[in-house]
ModelCIF file with pLDDT and N, C-alpha, C, O atoms, coordinates in Angstrom:
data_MODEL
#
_entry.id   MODEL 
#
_entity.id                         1 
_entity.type                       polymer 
_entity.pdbx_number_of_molecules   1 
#
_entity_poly.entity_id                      1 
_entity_poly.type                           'polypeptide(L)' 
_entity_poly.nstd_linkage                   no 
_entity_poly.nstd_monomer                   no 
_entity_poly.pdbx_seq_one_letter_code       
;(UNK)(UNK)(UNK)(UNK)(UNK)(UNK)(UNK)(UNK)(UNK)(UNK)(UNK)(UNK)(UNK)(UNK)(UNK)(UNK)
(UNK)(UNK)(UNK)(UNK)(UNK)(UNK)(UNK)(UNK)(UNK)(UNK)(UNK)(UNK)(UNK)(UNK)(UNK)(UNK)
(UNK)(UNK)(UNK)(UNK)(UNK)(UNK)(UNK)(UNK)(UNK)(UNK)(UNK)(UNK)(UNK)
;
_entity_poly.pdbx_seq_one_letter_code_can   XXXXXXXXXXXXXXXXXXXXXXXXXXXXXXXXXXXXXXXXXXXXX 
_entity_poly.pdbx_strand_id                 A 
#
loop_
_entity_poly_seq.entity_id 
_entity_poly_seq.num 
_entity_poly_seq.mon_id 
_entity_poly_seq.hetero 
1 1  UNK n 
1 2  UNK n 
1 3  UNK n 
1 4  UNK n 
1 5  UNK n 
1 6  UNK n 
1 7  UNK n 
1 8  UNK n 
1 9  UNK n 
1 10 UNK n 
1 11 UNK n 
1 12 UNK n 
1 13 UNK n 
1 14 UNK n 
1 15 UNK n 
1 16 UNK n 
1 17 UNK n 
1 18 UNK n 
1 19 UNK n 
1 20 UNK n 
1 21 UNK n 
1 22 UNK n 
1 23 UNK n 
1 24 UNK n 
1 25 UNK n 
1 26 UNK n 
1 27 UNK n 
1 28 UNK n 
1 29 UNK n 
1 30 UNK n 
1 31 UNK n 
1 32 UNK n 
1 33 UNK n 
1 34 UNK n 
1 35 UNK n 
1 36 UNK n 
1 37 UNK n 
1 38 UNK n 
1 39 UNK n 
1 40 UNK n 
1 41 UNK n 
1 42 UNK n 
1 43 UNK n 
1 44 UNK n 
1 45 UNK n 
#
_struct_asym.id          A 
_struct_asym.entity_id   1 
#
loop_
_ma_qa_metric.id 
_ma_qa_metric.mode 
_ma_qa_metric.name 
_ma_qa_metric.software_group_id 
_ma_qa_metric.type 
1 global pLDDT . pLDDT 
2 local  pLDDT . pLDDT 
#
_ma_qa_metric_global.metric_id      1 
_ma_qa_metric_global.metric_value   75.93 
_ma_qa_metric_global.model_id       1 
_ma_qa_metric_global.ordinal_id     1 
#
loop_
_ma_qa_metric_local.label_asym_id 
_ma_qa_metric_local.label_comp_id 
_ma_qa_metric_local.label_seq_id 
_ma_qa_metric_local.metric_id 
_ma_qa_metric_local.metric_value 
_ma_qa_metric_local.model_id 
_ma_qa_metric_local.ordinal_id 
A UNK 1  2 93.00 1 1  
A UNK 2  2 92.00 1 2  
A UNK 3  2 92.00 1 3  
A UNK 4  2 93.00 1 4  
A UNK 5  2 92.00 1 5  
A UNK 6  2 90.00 1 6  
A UNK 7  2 90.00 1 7  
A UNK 8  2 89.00 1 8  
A UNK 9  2 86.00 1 9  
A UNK 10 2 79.00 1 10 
A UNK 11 2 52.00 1 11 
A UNK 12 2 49.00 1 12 
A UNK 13 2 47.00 1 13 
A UNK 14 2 48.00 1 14 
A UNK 15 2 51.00 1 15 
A UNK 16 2 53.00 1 16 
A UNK 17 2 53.00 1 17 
A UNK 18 2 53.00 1 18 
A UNK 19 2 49.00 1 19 
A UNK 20 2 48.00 1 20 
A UNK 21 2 56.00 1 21 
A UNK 22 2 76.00 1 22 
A UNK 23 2 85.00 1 23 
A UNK 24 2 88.00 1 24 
A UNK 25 2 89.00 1 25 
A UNK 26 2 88.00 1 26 
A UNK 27 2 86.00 1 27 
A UNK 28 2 85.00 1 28 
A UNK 29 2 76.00 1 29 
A UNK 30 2 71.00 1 30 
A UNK 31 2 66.00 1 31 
A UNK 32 2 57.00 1 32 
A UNK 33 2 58.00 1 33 
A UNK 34 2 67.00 1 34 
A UNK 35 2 75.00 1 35 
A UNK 36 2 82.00 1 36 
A UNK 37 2 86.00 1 37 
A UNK 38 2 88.00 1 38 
A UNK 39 2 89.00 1 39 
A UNK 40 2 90.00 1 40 
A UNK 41 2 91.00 1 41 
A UNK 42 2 90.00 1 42 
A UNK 43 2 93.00 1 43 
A UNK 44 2 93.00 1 44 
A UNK 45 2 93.00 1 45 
#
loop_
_atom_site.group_PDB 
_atom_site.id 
_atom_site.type_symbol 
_atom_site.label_atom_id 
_atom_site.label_alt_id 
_atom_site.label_comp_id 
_atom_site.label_asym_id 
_atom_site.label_entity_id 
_atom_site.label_seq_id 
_atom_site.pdbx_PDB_ins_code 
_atom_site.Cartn_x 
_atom_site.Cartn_y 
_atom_site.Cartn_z 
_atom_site.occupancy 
_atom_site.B_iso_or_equiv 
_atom_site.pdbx_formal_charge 
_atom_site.auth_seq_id 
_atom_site.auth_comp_id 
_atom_site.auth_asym_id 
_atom_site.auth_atom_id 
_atom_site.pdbx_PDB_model_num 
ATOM 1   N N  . UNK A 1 1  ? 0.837   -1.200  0.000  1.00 93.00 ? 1  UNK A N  1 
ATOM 2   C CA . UNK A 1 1  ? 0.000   0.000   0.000  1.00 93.00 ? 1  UNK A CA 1 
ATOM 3   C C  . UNK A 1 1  ? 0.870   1.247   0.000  1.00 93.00 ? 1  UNK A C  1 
ATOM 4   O O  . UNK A 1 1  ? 1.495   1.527   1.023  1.00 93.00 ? 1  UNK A O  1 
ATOM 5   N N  . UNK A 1 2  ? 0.961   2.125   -1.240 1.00 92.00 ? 2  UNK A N  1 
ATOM 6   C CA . UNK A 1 2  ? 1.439   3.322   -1.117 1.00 92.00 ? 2  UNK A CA 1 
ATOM 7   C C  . UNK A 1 2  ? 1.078   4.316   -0.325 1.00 92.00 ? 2  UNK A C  1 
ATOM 8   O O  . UNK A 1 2  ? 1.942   5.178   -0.160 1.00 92.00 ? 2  UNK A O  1 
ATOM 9   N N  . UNK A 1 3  ? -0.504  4.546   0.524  1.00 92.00 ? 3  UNK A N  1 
ATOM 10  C CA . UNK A 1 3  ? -0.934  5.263   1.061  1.00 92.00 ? 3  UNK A CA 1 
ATOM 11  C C  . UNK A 1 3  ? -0.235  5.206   2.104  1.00 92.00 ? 3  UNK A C  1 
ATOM 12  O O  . UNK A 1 3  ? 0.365   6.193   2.530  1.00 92.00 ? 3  UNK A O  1 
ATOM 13  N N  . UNK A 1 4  ? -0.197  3.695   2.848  1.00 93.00 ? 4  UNK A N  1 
ATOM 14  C CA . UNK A 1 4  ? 0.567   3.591   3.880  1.00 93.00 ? 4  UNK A CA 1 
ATOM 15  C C  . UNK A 1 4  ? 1.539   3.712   4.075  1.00 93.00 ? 4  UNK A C  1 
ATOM 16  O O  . UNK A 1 4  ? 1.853   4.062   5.213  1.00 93.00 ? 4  UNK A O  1 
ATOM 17  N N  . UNK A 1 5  ? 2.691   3.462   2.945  1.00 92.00 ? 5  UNK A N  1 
ATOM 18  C CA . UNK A 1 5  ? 4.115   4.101   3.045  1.00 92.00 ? 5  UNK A CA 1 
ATOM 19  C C  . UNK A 1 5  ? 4.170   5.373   3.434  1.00 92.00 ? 5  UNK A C  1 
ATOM 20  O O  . UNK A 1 5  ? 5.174   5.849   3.964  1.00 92.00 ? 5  UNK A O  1 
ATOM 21  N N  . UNK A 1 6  ? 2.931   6.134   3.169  1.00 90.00 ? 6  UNK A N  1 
ATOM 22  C CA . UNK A 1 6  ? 3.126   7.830   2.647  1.00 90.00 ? 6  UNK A CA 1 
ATOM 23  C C  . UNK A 1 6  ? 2.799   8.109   4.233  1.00 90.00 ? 6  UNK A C  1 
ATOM 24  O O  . UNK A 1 6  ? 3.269   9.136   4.723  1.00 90.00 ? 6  UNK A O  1 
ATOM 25  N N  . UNK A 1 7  ? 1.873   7.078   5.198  1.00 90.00 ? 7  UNK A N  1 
ATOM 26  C CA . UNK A 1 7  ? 1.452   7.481   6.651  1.00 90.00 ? 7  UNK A CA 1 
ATOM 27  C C  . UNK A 1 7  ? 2.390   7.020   7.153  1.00 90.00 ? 7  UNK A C  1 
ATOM 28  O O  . UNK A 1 7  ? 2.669   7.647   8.174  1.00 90.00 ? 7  UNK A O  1 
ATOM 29  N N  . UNK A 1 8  ? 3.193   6.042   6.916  1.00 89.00 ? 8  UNK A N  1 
ATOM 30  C CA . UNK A 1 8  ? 3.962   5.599   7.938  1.00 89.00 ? 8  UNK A CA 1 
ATOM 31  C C  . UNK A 1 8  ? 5.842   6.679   7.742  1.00 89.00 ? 8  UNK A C  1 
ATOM 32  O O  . UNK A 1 8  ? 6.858   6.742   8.434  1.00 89.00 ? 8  UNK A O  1 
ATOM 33  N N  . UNK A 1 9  ? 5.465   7.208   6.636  1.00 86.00 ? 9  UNK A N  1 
ATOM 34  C CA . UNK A 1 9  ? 6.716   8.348   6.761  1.00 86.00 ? 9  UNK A CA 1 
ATOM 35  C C  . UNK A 1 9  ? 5.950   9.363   6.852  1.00 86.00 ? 9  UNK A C  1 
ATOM 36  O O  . UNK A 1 9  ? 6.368   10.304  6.178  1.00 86.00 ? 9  UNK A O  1 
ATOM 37  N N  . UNK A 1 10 ? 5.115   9.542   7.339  1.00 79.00 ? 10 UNK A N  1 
ATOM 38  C CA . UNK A 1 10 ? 4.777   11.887  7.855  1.00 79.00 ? 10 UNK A CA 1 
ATOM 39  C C  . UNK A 1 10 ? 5.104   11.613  9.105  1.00 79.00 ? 10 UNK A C  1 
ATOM 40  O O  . UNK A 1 10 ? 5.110   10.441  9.480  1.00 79.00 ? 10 UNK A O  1 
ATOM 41  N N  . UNK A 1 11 ? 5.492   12.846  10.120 1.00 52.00 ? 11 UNK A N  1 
ATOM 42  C CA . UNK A 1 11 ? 5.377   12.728  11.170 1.00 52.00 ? 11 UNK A CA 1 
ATOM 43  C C  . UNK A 1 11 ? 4.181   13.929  11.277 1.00 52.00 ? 11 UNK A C  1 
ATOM 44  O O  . UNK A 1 11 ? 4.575   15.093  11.216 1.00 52.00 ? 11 UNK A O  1 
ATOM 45  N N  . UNK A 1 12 ? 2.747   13.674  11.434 1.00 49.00 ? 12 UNK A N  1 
ATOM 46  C CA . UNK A 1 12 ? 1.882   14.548  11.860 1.00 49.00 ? 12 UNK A CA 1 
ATOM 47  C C  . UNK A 1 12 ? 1.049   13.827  13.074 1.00 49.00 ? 12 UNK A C  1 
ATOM 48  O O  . UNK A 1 12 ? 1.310   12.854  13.781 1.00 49.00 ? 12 UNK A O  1 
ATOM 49  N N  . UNK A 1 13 ? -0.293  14.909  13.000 1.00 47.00 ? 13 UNK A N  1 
ATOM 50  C CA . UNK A 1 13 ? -0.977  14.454  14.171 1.00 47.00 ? 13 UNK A CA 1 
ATOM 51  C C  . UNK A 1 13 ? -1.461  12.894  14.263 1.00 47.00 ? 13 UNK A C  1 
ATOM 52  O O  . UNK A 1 13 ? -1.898  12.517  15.351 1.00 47.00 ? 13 UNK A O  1 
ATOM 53  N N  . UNK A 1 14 ? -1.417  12.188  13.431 1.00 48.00 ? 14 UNK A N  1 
ATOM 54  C CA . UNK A 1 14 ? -2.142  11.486  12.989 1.00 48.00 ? 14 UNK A CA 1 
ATOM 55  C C  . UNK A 1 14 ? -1.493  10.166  13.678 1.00 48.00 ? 14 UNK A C  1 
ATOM 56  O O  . UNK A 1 14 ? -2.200  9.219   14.022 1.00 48.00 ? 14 UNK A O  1 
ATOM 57  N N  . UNK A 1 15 ? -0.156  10.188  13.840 1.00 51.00 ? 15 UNK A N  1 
ATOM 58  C CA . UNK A 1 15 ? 0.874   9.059   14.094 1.00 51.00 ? 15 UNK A CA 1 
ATOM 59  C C  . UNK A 1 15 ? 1.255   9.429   15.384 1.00 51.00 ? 15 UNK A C  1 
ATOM 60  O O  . UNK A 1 15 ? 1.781   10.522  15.598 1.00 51.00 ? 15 UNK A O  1 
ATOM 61  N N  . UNK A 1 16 ? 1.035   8.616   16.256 1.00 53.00 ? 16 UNK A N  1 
ATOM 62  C CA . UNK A 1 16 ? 1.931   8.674   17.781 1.00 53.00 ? 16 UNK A CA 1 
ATOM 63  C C  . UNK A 1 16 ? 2.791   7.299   17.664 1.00 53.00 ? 16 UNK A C  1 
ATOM 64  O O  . UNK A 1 16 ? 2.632   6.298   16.964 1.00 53.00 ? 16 UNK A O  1 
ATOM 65  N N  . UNK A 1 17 ? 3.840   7.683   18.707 1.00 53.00 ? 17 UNK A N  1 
ATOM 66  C CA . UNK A 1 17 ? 4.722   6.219   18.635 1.00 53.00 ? 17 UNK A CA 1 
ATOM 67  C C  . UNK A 1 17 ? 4.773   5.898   20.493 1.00 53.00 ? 17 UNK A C  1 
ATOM 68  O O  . UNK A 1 17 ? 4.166   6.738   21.155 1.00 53.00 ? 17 UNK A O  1 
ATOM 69  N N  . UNK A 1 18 ? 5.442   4.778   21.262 1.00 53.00 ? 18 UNK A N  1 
ATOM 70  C CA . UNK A 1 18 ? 5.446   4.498   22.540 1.00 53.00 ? 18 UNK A CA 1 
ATOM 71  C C  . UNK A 1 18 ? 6.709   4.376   22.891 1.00 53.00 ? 18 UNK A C  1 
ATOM 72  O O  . UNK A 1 18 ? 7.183   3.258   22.689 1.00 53.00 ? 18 UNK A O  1 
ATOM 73  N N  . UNK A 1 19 ? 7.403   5.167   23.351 1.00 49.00 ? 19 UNK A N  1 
ATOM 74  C CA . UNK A 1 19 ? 9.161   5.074   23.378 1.00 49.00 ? 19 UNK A CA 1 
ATOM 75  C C  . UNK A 1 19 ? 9.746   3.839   23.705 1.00 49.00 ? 19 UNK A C  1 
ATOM 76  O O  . UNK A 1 19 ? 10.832  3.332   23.424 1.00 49.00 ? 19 UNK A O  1 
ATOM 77  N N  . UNK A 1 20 ? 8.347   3.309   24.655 1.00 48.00 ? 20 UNK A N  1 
ATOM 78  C CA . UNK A 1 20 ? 9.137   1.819   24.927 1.00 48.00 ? 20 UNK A CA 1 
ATOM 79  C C  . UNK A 1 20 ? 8.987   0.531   24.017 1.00 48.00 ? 20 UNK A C  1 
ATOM 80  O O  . UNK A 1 20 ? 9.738   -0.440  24.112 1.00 48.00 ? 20 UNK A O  1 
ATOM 81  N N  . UNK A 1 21 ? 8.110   0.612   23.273 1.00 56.00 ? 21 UNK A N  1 
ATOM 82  C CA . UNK A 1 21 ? 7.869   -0.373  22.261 1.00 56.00 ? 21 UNK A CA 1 
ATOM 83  C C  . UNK A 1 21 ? 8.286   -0.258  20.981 1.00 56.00 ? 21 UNK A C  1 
ATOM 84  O O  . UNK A 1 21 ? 8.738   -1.095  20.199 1.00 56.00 ? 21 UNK A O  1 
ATOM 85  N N  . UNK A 1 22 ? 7.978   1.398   20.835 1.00 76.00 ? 22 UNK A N  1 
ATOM 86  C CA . UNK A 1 22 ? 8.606   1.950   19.484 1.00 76.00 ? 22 UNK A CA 1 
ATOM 87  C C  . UNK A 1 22 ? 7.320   1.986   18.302 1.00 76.00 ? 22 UNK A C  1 
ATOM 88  O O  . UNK A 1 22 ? 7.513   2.529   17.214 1.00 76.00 ? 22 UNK A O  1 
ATOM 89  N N  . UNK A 1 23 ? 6.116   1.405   18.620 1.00 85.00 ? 23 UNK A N  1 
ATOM 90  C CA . UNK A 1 23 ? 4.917   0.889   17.883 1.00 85.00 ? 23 UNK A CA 1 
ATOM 91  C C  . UNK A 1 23 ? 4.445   2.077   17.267 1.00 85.00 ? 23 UNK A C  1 
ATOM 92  O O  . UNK A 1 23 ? 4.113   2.814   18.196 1.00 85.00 ? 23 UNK A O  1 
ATOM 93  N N  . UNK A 1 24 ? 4.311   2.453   16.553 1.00 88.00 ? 24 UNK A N  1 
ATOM 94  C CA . UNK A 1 24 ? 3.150   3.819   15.256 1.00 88.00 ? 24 UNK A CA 1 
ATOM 95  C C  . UNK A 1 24 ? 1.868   3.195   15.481 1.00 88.00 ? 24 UNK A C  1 
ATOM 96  O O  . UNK A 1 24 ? 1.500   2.028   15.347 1.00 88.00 ? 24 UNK A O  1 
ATOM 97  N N  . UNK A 1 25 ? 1.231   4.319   15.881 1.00 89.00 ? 25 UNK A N  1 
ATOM 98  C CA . UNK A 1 25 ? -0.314  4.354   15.740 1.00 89.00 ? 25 UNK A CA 1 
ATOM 99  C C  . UNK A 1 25 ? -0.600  5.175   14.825 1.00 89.00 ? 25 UNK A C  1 
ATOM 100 O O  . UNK A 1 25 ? -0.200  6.337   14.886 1.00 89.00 ? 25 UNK A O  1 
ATOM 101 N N  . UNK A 1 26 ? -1.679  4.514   13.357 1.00 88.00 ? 26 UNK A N  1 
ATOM 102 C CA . UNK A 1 26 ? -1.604  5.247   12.897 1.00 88.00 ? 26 UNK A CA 1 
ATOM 103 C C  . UNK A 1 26 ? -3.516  5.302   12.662 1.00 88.00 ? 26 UNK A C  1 
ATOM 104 O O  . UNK A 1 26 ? -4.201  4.283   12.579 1.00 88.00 ? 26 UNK A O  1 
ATOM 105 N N  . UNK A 1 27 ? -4.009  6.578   12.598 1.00 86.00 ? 27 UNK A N  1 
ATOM 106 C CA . UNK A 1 27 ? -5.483  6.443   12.579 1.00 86.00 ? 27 UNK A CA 1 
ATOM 107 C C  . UNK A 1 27 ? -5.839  7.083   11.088 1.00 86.00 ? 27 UNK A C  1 
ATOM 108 O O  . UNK A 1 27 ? -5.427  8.108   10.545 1.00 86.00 ? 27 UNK A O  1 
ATOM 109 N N  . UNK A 1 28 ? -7.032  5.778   10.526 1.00 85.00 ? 28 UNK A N  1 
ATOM 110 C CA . UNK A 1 28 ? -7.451  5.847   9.254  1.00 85.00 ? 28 UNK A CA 1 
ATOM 111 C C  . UNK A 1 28 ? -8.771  6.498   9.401  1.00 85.00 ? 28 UNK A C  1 
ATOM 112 O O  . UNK A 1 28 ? -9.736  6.500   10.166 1.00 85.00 ? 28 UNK A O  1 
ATOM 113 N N  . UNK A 1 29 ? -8.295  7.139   8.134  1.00 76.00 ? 29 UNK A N  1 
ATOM 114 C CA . UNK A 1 29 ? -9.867  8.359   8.301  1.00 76.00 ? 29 UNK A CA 1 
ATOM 115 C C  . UNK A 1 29 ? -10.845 7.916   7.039  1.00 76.00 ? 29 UNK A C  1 
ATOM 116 O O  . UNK A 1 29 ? -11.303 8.647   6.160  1.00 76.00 ? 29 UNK A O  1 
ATOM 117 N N  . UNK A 1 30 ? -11.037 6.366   7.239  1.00 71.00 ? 30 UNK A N  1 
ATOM 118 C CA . UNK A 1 30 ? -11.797 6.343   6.401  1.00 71.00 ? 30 UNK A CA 1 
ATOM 119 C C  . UNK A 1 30 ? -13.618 6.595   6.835  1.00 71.00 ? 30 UNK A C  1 
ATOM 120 O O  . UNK A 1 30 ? -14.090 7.051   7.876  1.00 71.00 ? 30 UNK A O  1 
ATOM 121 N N  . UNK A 1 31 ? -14.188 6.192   5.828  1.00 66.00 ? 31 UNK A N  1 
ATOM 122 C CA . UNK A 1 31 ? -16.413 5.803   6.148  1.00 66.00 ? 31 UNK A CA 1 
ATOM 123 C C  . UNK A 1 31 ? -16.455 5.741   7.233  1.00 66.00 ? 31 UNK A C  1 
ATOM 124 O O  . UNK A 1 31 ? -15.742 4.861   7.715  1.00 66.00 ? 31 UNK A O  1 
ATOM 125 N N  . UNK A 1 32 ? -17.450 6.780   8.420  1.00 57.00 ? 32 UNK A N  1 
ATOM 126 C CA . UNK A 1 32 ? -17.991 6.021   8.853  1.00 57.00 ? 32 UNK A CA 1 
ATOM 127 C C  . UNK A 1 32 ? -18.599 4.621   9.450  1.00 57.00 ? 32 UNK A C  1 
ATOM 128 O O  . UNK A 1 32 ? -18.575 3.940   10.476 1.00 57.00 ? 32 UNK A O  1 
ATOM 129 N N  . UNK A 1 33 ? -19.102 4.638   8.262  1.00 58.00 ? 33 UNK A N  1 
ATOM 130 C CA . UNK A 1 33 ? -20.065 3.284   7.851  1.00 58.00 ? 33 UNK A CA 1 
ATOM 131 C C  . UNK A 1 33 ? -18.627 2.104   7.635  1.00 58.00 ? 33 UNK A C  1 
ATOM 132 O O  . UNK A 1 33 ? -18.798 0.885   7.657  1.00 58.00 ? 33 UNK A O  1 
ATOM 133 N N  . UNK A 1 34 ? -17.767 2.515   7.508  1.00 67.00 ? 34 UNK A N  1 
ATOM 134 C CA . UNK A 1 34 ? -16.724 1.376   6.845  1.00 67.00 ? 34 UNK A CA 1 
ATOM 135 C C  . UNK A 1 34 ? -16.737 0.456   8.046  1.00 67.00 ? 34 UNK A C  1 
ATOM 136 O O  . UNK A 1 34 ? -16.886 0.933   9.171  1.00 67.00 ? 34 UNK A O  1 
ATOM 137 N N  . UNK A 1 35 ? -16.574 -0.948  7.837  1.00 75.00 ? 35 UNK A N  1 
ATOM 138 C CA . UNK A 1 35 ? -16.380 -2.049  8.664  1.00 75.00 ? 35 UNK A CA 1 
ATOM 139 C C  . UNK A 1 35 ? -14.913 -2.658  9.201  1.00 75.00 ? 35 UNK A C  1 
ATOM 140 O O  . UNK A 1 35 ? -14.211 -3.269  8.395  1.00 75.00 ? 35 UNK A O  1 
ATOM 141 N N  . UNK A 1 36 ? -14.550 -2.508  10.335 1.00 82.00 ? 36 UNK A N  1 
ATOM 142 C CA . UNK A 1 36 ? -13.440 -2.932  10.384 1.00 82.00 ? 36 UNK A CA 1 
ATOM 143 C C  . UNK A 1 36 ? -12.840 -4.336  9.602  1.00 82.00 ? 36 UNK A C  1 
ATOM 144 O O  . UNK A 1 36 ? -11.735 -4.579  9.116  1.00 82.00 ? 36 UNK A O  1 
ATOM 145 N N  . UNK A 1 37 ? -13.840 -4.977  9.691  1.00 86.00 ? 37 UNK A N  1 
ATOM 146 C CA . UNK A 1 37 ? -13.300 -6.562  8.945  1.00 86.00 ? 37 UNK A CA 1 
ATOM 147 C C  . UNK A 1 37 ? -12.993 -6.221  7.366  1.00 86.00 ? 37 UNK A C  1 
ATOM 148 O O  . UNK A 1 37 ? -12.233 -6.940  6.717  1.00 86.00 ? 37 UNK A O  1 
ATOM 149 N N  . UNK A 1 38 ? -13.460 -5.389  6.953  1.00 88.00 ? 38 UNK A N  1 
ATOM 150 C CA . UNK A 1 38 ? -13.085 -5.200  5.367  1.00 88.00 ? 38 UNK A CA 1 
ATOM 151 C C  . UNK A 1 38 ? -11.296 -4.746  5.301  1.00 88.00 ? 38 UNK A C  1 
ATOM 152 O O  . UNK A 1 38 ? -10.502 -5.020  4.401  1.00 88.00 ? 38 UNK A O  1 
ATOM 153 N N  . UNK A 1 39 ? -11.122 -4.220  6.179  1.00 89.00 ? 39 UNK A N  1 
ATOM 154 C CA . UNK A 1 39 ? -9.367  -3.889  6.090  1.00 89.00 ? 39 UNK A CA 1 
ATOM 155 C C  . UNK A 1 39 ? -8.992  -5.262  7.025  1.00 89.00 ? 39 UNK A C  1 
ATOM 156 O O  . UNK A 1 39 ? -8.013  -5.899  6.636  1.00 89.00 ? 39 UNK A O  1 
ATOM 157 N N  . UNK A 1 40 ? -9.582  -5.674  8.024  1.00 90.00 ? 40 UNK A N  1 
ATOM 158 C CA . UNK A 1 40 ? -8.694  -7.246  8.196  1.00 90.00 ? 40 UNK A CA 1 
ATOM 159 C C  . UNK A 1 40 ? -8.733  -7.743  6.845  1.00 90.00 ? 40 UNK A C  1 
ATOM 160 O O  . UNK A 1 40 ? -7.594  -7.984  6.447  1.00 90.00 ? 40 UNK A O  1 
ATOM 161 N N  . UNK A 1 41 ? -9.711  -8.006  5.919  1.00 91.00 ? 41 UNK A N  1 
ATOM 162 C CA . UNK A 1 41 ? -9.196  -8.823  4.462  1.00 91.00 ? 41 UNK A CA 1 
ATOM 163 C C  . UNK A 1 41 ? -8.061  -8.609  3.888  1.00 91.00 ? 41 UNK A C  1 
ATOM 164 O O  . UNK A 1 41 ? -7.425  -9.508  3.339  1.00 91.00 ? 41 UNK A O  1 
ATOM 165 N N  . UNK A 1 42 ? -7.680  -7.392  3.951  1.00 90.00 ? 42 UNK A N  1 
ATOM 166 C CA . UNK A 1 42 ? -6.935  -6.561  2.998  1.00 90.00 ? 42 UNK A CA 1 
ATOM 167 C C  . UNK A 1 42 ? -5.546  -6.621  3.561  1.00 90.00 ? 42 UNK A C  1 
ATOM 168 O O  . UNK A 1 42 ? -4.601  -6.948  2.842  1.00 90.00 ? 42 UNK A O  1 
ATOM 169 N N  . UNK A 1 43 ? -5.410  -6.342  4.718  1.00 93.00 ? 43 UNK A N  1 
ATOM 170 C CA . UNK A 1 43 ? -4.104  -6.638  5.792  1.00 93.00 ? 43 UNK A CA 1 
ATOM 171 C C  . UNK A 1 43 ? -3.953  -8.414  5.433  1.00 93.00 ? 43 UNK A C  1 
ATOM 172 O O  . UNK A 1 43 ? -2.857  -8.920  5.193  1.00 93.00 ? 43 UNK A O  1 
ATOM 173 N N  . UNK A 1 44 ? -5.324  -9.250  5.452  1.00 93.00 ? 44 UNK A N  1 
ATOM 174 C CA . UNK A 1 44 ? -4.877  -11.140 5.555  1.00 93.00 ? 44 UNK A CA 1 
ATOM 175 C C  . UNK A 1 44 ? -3.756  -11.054 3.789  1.00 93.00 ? 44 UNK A C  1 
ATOM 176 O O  . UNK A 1 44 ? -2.678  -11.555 3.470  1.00 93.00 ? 44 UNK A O  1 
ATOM 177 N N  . UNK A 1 45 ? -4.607  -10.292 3.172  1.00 93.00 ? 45 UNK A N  1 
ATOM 178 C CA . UNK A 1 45 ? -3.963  -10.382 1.777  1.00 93.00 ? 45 UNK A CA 1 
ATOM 179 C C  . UNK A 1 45 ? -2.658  -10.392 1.932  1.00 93.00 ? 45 UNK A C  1 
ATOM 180 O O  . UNK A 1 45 ? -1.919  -10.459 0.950  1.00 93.00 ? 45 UNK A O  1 
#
């Protein structure tokens, strides 16, 4: 996913990290209505 390359290099509001784990949170601004299980498919891919 290019989108995600493009989130996982900004450093904005959007991305926090945990100094001790080091982990990126990154929050998707997608639908509403969107279902979480439709991006588990996409991540199983």
């Amino acid at each position: 996913s290019s989108k995600l390359m493009e989130l996982f290099s900004e450093d904005d509001d959007e991305k926090t990290s945990s100094p001790e784990s080091h982990t990126v949170h990154i929050t998707l601004n997608l639908n509403p209505d969107f279902e979480s299980k439709i991006l588990e498919k996409m991540i199983d891919y």
